[in-house]
Protein backbone atom coordinates (compact mmCIF):
# COMPACT_ATOMS: atom_id res chain seq x y z
CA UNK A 1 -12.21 12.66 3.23
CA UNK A 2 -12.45 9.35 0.86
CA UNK A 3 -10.76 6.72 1.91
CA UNK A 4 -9.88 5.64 -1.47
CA UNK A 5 -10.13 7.42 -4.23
CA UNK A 6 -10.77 4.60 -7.12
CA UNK A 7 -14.91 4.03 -5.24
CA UNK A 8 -15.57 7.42 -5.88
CA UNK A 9 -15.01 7.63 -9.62
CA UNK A 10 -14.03 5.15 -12.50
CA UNK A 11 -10.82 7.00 -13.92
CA UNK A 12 -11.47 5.12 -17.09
CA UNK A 13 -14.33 7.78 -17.81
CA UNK A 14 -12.52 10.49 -16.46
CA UNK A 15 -11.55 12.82 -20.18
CA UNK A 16 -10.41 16.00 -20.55
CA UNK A 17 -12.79 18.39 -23.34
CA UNK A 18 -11.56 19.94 -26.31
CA UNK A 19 -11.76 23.68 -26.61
CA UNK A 20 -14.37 23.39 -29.21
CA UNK A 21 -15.99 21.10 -26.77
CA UNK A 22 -15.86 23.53 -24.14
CA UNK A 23 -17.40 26.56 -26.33
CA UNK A 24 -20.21 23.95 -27.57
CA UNK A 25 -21.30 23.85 -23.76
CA UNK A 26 -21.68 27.27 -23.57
CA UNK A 27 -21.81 28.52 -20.13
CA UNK A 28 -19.91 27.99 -17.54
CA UNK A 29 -21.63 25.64 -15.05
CA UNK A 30 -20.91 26.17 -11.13
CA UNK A 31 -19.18 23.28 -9.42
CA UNK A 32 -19.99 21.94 -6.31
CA UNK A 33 -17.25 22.35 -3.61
CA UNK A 34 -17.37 18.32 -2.98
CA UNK A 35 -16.57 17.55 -6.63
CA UNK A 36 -14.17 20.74 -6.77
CA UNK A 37 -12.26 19.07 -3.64
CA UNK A 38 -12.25 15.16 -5.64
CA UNK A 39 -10.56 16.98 -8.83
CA UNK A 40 -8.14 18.70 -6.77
CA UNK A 41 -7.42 15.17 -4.76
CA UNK A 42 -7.25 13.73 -8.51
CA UNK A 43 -4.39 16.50 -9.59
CA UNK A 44 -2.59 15.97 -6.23
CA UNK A 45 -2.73 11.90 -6.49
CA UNK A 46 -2.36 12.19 -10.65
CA UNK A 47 1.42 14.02 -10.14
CA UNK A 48 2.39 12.29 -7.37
CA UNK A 49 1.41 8.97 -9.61
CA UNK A 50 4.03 10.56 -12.27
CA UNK A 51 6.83 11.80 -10.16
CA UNK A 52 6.93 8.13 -8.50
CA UNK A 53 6.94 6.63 -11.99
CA UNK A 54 9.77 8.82 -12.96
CA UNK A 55 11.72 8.34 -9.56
CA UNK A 56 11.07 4.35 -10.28
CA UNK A 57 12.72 4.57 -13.59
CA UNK A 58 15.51 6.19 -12.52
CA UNK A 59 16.49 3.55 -9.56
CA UNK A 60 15.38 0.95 -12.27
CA UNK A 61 18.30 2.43 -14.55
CA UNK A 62 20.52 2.57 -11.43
CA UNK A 63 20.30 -1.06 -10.66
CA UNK A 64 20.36 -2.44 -14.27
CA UNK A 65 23.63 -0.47 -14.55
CA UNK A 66 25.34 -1.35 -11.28
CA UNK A 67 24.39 -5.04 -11.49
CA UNK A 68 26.95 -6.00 -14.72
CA UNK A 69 29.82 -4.23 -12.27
CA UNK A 70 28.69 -6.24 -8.97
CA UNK A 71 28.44 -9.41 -11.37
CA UNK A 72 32.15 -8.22 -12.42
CA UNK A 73 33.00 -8.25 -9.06
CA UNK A 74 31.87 -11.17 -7.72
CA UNK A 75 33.26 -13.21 -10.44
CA UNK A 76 36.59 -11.57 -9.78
CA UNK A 77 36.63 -12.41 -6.00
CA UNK A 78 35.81 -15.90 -7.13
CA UNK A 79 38.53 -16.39 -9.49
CA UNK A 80 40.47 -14.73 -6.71
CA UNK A 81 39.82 -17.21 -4.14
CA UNK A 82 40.45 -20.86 -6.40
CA UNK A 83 43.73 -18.89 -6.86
C-alpha cells in the first residue's frame, strides 16, 4: 500500500462523468485491480475526510457556545473575590 495518497494522483483532476458522458464512451472498459484498490482507498479516505469535518463543526459549535458561559463565570468569581 501507498504511503500517501496525494503522490499517487492530483485530486484536482479527479471528476466524476455525466450520464451522457458515460453513454458517449460506450463500453464499459475493464479496470485494473491496482487502480480499482486507489478508488476504493479514495471513497474510504473521501468519507472519513467528511465525517471529521462534520465532527469538527460540531465541537467548533460546542466551544463557541460554552465559552460566553465560562467568560460569565469567570467574571462572576472575580467580582466575587474584590467583594
Amino acid at each position: 500500500m501507498h504511503a500517501c495518497f496525494a503522490d499517487d494522483w492530483n485530486l484536482a483532476d479527479v471528476a466524476q462523468l455525466s450520464r451522457e458522458e458515460e453513454a458517449a464512451i460506450g463500453e464499459e472498459k475493464e479496470v485494473r485491480k491496482e487502480d480499482q484498490d486507489r478508488i476504493n482507498r479514495f471513497s474510504r479516505l473521501h468519507s472519513r475526510q467528511k465525517l471529521l469535518e462534520d465532527e469538527l463543526k460540531t465541537k467548533q459549535v460546542r466551544v463557541a457556545d460554552s465559552q460566553p458561559a465560562q467568560y460569565n463565570a469567570d467574571n462572576m468569581h472575580r467580582k466575587t473575590r474584590k467583594i
